[in-house]
PDB file of N, CA and C in Angstrom:
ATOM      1  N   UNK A   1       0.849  -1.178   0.000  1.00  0.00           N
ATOM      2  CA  UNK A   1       0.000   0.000   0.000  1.00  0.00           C
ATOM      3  C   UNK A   1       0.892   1.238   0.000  1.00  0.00           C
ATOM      4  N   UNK A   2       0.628   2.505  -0.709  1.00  0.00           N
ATOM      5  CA  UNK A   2       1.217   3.610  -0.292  1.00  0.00           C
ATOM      6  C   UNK A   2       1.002   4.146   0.632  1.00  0.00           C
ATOM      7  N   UNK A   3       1.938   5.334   0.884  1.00  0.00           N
ATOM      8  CA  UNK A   3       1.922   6.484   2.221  1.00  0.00           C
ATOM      9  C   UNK A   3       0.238   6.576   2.352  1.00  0.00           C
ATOM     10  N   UNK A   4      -0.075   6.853   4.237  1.00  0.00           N
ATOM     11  CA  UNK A   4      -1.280   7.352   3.996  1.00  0.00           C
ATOM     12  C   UNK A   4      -1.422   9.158   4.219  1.00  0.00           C
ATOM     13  N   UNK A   5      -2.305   9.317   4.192  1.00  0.00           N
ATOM     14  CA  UNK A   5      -2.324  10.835   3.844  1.00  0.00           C
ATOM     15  C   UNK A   5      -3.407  11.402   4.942  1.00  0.00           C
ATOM     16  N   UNK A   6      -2.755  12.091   5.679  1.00  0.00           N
ATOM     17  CA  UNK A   6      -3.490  13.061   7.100  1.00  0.00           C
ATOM     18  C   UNK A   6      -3.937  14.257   6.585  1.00  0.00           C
ATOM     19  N   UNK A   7      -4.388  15.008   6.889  1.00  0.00           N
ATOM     20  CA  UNK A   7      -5.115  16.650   6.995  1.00  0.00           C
ATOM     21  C   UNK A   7      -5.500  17.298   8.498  1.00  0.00           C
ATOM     22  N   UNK A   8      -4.136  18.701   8.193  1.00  0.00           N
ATOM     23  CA  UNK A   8      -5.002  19.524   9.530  1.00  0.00           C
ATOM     24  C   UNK A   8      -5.905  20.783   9.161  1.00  0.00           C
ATOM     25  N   UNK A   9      -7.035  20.589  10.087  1.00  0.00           N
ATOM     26  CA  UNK A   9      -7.833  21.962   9.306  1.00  0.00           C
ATOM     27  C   UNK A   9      -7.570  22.412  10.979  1.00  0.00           C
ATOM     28  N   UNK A  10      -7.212  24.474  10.428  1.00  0.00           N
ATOM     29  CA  UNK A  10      -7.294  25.315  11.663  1.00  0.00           C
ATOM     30  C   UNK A  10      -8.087  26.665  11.119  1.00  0.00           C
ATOM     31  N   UNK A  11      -9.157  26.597  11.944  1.00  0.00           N
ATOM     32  CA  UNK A  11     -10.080  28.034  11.256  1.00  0.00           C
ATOM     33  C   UNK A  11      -9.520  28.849  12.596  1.00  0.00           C
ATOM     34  N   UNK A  12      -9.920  30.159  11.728  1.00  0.00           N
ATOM     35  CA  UNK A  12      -9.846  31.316  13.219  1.00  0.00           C
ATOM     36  C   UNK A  12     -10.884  30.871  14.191  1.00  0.00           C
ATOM     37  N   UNK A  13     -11.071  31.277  15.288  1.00  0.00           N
ATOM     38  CA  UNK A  13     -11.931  30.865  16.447  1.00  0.00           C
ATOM     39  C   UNK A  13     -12.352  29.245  16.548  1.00  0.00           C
ATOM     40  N   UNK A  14     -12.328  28.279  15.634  1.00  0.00           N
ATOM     41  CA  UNK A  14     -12.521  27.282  15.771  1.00  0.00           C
ATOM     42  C   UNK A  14     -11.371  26.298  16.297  1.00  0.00           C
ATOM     43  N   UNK A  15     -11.890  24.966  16.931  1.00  0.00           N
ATOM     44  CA  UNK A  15     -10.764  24.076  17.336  1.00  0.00           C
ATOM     45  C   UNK A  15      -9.905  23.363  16.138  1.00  0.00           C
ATOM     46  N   UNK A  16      -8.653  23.356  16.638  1.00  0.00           N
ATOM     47  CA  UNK A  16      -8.226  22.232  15.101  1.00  0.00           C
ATOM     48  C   UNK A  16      -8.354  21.336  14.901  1.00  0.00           C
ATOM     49  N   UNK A  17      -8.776  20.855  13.984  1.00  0.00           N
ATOM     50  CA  UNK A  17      -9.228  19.216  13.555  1.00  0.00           C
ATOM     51  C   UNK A  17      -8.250  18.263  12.784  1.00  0.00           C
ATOM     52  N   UNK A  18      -7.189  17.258  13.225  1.00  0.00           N
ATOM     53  CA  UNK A  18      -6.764  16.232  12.706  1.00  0.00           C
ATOM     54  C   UNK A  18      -7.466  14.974  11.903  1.00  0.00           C
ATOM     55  N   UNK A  19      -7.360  14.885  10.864  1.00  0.00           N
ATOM     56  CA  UNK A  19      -8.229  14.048  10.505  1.00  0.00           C
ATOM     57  C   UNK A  19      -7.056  12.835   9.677  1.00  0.00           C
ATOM     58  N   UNK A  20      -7.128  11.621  10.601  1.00  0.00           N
ATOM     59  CA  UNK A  20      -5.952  10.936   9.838  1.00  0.00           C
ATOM     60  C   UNK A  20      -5.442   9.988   8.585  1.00  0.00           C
ATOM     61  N   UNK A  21      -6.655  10.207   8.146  1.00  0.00           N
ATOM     62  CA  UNK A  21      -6.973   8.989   6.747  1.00  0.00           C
ATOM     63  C   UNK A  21      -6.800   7.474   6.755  1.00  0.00           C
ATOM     64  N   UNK A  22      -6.750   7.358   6.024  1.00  0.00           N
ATOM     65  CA  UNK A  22      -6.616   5.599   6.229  1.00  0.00           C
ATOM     66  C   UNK A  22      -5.474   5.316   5.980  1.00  0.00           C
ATOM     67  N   UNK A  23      -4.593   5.451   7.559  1.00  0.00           N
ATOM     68  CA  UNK A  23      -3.265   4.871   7.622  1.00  0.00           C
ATOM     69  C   UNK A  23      -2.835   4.036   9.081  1.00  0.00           C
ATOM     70  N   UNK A  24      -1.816   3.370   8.780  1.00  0.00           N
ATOM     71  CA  UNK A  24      -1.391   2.896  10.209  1.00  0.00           C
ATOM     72  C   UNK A  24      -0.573   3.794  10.864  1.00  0.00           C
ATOM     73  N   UNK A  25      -0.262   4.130  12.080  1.00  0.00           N
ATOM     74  CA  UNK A  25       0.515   4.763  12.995  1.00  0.00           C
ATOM     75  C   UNK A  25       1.697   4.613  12.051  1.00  0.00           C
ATOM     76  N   UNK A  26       2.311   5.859  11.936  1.00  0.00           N
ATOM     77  CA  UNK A  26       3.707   6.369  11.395  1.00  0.00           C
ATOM     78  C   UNK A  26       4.386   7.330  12.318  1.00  0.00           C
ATOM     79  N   UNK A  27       5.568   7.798  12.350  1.00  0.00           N
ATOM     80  CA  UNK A  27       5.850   9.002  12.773  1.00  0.00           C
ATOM     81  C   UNK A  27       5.359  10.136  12.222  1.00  0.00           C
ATOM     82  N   UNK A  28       4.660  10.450  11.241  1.00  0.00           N
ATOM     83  CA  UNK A  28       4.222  11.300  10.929  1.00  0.00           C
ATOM     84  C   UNK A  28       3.078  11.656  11.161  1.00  0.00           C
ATOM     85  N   UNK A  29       2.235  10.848  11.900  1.00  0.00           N
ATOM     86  CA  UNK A  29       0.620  10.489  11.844  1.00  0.00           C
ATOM     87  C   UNK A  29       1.261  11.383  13.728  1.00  0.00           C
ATOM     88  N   UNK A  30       2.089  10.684  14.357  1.00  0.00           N
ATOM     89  CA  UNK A  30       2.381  11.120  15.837  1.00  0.00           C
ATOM     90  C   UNK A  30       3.009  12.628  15.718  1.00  0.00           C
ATOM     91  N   UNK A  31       3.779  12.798  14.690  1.00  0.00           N
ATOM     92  CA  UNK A  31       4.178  13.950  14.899  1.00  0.00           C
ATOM     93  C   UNK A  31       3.289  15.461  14.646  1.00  0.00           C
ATOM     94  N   UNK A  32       2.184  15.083  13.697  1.00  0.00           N
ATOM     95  CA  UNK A  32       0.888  15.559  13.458  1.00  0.00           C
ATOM     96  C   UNK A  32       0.107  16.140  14.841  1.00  0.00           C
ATOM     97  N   UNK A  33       0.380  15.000  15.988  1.00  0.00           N
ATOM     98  CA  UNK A  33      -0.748  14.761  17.251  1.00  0.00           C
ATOM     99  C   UNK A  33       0.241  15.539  17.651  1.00  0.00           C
ATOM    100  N   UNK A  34       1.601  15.540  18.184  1.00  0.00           N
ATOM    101  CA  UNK A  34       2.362  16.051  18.949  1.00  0.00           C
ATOM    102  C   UNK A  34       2.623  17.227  18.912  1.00  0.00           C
ATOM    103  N   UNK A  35       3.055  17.490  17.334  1.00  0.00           N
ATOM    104  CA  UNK A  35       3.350  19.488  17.259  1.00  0.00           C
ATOM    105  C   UNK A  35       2.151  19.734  17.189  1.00  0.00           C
ATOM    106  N   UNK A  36       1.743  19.569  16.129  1.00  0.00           N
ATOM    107  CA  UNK A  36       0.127  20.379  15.857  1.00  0.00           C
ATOM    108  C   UNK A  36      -1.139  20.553  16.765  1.00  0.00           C
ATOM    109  N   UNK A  37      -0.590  19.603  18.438  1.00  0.00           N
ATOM    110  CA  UNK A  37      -1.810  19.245  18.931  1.00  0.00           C
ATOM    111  C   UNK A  37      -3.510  19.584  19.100  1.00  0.00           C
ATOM    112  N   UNK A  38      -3.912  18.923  17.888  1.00  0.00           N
ATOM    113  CA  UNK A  38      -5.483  19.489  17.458  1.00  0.00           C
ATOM    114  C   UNK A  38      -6.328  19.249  18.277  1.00  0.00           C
ATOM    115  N   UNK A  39      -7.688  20.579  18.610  1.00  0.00           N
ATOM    116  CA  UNK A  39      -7.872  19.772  19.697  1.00  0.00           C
ATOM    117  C   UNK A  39      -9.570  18.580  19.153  1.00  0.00           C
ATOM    118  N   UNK A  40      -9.326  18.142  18.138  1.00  0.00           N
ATOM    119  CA  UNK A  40      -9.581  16.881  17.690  1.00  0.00           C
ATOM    120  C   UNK A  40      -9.275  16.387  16.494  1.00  0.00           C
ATOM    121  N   UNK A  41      -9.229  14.772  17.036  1.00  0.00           N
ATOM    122  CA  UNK A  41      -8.190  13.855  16.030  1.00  0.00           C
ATOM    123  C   UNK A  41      -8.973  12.757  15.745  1.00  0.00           C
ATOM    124  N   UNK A  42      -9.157  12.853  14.717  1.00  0.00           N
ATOM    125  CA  UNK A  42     -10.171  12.043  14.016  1.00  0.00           C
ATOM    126  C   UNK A  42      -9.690  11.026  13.893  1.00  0.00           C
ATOM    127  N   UNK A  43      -9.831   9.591  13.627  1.00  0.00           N
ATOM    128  CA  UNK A  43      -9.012   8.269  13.181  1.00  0.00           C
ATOM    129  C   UNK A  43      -9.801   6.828  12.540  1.00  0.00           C
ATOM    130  N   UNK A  44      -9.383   6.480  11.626  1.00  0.00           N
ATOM    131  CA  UNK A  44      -9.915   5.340  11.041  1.00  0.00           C
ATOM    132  C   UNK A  44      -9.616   4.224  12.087  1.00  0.00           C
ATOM    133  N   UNK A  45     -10.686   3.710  12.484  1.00  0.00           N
ATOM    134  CA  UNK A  45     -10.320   2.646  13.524  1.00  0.00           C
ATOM    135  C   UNK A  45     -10.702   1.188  13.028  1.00  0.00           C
ATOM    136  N   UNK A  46     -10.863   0.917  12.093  1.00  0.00           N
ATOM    137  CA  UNK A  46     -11.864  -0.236  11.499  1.00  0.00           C
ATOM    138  C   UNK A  46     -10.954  -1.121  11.513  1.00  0.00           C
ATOM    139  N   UNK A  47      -9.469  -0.713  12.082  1.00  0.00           N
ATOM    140  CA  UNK A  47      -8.586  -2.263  12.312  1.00  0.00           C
ATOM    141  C   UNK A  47      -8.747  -3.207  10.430  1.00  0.00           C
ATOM    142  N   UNK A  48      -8.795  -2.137   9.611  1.00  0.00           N
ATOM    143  CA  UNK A  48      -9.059  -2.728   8.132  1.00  0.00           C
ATOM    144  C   UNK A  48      -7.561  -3.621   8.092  1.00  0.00           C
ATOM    145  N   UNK A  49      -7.619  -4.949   7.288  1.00  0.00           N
ATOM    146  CA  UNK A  49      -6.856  -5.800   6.963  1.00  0.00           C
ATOM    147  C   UNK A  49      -7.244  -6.163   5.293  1.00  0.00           C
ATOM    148  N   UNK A  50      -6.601  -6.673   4.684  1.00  0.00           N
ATOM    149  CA  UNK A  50      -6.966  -7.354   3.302  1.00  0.00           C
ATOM    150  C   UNK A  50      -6.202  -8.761   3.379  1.00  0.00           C
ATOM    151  N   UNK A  51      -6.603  -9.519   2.954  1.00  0.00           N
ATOM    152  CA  UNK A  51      -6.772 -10.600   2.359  1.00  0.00           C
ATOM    153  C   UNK A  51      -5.008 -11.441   2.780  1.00  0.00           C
ATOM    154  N   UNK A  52      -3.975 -10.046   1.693  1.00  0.00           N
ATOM    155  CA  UNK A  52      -3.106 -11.058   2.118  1.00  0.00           C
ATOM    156  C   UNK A  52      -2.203  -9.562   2.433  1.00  0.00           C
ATOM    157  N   UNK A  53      -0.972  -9.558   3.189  1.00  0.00           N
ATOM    158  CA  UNK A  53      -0.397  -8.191   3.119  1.00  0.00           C
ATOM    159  C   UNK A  53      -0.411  -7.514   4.862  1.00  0.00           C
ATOM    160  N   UNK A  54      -0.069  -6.260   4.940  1.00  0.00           N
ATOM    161  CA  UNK A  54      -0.164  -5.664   6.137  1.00  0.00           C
ATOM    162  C   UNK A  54      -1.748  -5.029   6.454  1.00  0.00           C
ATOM    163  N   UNK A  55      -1.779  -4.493   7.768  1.00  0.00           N
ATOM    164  CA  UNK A  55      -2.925  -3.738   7.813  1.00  0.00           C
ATOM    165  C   UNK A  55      -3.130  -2.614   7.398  1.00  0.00           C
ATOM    166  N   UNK A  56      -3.872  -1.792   6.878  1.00  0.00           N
ATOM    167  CA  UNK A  56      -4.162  -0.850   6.102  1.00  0.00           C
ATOM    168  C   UNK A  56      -4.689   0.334   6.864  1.00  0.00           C
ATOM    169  N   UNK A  57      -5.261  -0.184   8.074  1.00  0.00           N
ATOM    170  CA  UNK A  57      -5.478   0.935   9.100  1.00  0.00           C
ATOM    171  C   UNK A  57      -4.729   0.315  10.141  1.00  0.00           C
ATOM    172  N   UNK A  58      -5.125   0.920  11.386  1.00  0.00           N
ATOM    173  CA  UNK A  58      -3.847   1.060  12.947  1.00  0.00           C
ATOM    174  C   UNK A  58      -4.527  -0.174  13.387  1.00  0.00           C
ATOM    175  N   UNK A  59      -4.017  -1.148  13.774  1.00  0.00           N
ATOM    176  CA  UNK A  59      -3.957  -2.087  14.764  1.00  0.00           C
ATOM    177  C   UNK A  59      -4.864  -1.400  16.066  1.00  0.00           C
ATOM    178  N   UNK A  60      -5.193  -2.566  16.791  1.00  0.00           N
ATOM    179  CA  UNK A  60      -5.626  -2.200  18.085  1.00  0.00           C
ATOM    180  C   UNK A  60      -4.903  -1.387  19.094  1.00  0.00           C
ATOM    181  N   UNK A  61      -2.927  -1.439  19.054  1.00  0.00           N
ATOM    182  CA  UNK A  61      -2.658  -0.874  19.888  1.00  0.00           C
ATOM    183  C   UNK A  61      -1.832  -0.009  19.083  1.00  0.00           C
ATOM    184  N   UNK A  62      -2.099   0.251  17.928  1.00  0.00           N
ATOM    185  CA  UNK A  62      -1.635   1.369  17.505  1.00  0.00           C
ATOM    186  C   UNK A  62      -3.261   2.608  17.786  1.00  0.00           C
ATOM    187  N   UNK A  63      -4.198   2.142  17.845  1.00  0.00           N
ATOM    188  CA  UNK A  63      -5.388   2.972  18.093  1.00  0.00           C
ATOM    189  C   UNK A  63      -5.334   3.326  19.626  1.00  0.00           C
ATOM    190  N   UNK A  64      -4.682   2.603  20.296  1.00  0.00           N
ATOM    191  CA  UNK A  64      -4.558   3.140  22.094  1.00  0.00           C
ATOM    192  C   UNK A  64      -3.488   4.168  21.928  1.00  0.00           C
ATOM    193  N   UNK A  65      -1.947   3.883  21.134  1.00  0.00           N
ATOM    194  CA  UNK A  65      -1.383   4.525  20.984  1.00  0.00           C
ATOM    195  C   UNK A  65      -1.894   6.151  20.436  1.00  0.00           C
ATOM    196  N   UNK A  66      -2.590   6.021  19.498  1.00  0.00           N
ATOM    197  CA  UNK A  66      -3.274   7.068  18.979  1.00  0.00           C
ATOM    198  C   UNK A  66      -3.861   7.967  19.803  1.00  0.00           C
ATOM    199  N   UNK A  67      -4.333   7.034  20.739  1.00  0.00           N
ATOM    200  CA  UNK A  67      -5.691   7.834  21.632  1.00  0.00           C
ATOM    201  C   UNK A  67      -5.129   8.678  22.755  1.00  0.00           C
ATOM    202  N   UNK A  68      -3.608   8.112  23.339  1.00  0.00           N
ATOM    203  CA  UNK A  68      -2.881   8.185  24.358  1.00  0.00           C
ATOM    204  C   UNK A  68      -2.370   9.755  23.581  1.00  0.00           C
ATOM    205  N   UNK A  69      -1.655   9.943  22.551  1.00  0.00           N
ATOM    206  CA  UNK A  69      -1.069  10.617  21.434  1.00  0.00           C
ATOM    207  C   UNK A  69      -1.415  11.879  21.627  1.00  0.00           C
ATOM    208  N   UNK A  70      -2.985  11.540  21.602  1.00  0.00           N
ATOM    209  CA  UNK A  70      -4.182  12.497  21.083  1.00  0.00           C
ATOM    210  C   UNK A  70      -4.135  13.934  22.237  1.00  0.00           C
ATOM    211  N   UNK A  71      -3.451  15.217  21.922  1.00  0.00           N
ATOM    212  CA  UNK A  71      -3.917  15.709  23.155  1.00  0.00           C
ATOM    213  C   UNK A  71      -5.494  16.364  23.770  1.00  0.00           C
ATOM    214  N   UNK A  72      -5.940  15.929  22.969  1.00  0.00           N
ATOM    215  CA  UNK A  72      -7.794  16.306  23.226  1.00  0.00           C
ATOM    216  C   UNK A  72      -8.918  15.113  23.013  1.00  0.00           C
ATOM    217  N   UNK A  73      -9.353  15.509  22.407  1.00  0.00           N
ATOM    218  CA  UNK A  73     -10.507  14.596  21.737  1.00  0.00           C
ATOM    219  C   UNK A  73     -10.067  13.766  20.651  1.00  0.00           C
ATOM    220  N   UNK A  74     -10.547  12.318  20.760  1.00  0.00           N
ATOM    221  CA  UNK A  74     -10.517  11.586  19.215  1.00  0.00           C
ATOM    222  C   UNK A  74     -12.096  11.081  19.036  1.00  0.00           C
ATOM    223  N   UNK A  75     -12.014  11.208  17.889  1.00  0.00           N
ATOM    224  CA  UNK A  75     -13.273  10.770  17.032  1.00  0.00           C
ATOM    225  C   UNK A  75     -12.973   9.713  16.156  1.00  0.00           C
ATOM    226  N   UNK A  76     -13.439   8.049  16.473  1.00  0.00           N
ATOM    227  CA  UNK A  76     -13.689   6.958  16.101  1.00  0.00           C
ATOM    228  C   UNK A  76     -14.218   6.889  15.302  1.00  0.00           C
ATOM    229  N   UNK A  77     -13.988   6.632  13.533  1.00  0.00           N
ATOM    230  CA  UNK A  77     -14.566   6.469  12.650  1.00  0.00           C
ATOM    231  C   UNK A  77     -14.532   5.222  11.744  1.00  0.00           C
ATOM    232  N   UNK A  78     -14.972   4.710  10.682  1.00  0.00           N
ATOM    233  CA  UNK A  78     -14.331   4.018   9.799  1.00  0.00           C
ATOM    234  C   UNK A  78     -14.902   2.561  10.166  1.00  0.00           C
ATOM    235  N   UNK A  79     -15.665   2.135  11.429  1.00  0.00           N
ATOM    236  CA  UNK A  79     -16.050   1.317  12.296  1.00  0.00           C
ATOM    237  C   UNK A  79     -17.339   0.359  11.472  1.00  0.00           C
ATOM    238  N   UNK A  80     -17.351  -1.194  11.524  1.00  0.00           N
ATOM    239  CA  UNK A  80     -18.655  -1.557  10.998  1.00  0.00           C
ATOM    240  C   UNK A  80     -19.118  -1.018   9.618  1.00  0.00           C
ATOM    241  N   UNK A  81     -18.051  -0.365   8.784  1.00  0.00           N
ATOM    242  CA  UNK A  81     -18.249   0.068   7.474  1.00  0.00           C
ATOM    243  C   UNK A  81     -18.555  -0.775   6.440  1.00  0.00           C
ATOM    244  N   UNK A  82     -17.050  -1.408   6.487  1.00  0.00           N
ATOM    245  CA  UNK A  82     -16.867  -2.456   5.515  1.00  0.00           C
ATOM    246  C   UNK A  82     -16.336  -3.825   5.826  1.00  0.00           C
ATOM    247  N   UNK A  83     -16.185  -4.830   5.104  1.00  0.00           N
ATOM    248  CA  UNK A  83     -16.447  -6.391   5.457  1.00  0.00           C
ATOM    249  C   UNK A  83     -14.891  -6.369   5.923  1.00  0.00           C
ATOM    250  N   UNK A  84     -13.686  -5.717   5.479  1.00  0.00           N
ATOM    251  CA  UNK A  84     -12.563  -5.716   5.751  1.00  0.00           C
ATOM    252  C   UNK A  84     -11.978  -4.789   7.059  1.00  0.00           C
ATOM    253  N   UNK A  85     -13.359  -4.519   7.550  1.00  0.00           N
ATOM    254  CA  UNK A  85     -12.931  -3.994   9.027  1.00  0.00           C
ATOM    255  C   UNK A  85     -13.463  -4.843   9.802  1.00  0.00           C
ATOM    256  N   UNK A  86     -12.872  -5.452  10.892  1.00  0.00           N
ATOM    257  CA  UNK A  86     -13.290  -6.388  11.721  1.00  0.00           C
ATOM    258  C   UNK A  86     -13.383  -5.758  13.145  1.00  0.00           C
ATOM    259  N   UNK A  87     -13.173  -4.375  13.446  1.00  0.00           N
ATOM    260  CA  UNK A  87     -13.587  -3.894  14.737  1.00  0.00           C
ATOM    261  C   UNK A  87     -14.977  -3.397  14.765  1.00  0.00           C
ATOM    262  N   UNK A  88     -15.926  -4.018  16.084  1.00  0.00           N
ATOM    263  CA  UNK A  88     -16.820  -3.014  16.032  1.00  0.00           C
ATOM    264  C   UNK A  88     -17.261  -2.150  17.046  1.00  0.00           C
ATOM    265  N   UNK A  89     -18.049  -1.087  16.995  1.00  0.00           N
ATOM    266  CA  UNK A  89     -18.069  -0.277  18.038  1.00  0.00           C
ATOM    267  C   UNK A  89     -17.569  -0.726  19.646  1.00  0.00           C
ATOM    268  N   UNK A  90     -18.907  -1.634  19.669  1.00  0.00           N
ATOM    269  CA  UNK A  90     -18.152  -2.429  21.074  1.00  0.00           C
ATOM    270  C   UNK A  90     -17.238  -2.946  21.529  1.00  0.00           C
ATOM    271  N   UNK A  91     -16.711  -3.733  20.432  1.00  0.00           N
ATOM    272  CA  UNK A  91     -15.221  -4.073  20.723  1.00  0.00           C
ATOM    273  C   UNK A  91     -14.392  -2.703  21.071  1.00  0.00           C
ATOM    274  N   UNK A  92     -14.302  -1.469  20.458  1.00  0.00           N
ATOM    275  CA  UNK A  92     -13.295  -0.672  20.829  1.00  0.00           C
ATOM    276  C   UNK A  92     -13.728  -0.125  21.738  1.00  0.00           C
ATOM    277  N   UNK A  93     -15.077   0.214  22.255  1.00  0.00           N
ATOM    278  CA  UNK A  93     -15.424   0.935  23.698  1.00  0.00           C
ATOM    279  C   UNK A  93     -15.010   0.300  24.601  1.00  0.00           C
ATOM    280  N   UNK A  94     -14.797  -1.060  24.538  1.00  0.00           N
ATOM    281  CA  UNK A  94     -14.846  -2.005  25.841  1.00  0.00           C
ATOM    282  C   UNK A  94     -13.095  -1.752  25.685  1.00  0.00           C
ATOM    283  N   UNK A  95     -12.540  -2.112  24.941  1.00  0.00           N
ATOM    284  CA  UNK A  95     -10.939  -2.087  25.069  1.00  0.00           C
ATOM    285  C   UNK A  95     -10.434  -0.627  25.668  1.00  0.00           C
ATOM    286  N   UNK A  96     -11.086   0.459  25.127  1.00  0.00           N
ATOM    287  CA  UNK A  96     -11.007   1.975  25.032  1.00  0.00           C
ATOM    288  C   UNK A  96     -11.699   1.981  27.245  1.00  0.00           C
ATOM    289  N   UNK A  97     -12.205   1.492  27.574  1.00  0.00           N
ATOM    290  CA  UNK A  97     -12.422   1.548  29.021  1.00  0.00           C
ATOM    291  C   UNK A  97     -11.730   0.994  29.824  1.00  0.00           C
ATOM    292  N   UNK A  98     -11.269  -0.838  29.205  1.00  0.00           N
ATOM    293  CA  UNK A  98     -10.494  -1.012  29.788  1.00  0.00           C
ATOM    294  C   UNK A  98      -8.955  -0.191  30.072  1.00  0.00           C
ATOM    295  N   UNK A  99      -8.518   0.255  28.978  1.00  0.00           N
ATOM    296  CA  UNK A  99      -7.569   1.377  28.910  1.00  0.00           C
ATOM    297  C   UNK A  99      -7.698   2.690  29.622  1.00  0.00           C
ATOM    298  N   UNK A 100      -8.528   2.897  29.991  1.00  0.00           N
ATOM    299  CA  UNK A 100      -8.939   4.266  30.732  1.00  0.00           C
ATOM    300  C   UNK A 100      -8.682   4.945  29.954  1.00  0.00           C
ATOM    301  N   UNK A 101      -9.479   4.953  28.366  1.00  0.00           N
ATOM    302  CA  UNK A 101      -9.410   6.028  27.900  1.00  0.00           C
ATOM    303  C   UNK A 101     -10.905   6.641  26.822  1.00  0.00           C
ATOM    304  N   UNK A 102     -11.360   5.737  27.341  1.00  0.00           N
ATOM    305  CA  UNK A 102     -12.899   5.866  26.654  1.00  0.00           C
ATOM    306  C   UNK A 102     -13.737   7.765  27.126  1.00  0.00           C
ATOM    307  N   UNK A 103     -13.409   8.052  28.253  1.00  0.00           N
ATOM    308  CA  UNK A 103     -13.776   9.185  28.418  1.00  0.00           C
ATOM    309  C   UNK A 103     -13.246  10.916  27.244  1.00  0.00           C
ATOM    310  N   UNK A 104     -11.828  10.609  26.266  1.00  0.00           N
ATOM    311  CA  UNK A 104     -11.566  11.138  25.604  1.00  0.00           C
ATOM    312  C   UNK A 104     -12.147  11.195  23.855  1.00  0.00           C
ATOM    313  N   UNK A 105     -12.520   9.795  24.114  1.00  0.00           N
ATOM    314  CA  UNK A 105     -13.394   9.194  22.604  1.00  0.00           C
ATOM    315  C   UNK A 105     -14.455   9.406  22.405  1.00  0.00           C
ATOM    316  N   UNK A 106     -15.279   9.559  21.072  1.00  0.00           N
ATOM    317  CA  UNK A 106     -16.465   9.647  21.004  1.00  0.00           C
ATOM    318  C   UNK A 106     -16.715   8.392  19.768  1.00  0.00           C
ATOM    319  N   UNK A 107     -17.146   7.603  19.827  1.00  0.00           N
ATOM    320  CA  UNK A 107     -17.719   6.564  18.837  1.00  0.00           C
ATOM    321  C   UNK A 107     -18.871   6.576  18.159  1.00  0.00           C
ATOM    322  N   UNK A 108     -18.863   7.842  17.162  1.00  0.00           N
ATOM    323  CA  UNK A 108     -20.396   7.578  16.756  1.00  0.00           C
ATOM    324  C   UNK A 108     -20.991   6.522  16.221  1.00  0.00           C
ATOM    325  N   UNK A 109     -22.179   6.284  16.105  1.00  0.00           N
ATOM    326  CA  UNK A 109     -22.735   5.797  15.262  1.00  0.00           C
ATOM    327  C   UNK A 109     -23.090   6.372  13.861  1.00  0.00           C
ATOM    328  N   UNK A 110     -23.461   5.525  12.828  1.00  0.00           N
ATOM    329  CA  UNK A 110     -23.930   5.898  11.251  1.00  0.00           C
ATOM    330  C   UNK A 110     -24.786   7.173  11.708  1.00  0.00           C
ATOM    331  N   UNK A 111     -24.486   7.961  10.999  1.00  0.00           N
ATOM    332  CA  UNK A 111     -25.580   9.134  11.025  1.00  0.00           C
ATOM    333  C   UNK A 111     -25.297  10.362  11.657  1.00  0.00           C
ATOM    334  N   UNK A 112     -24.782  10.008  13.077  1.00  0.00           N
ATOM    335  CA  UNK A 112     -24.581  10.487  14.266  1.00  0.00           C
ATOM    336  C   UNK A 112     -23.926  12.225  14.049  1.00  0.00           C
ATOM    337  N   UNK A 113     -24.480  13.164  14.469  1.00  0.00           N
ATOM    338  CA  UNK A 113     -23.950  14.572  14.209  1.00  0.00           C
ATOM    339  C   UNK A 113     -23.352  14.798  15.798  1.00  0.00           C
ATOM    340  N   UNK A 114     -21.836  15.390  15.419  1.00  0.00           N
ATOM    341  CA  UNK A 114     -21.051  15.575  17.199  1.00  0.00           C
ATOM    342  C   UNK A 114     -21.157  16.788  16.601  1.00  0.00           C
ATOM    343  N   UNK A 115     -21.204  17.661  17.892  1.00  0.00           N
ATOM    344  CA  UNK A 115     -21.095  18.912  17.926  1.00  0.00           C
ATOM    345  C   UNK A 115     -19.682  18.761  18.698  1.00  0.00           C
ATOM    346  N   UNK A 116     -18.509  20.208  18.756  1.00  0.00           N
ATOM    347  CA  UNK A 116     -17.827  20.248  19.682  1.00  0.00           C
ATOM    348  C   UNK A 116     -18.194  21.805  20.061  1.00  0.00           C
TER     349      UNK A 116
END
């Protein structure tokens, strides 16, 4: 697979938004969270795999890593999408609590409008 590709949006008066695309944890994906610290970081969590090859999104503990990373808010996306994501909501809330870190996450559901 190639590089994956992040985006920071920073409006005047608004919070900054990391949004990390569909990649696995890189140094660049951390160094994004670290200098830029947005104060939300969006992330493909769908634990996507294919067939034969590496994972295509972050592992489970590259998504704790992420979350740990994160200095604000993360927003759980990418979840129960497609047949090649095998995480689902519950699975990551329950891991995301056991971690003590479910209080920083928001997991929407399909549809779901977050305000910040």
């Amino acid at each position: 697979m190639a590089n994956g590709m992040g985006v920071y949006i920073q409006l005047p008066a608004e919070p900054g938004v990391y949004i990390s695309g569909d990649t696995v944890y890189t140094p660049e994906v951390d160094r994004a969270l670290v200098e830029l610290k947005p104060d939300i970081a969006v992330v493909a969590a769908g634990n996507a795999r294919l067939d034969a090859g590496h994972s295509i999104l972050m592992s489970m503990d590259e998504l704790i890593h992420f979350t740990k990373a994160a200095p604000k808010w993360v927003v759980a996306n990418h979840l129960e999408a497609l047949n090649h994501c095998p995480i689902t909501r519950l699975q990551l809330q329950r891991i995301l609590e056991q971690e003590n870190l479910l209080h920083k996450v928001s997991i929407p559901a399909d549809g779901e409008v977050l305000n910040f």
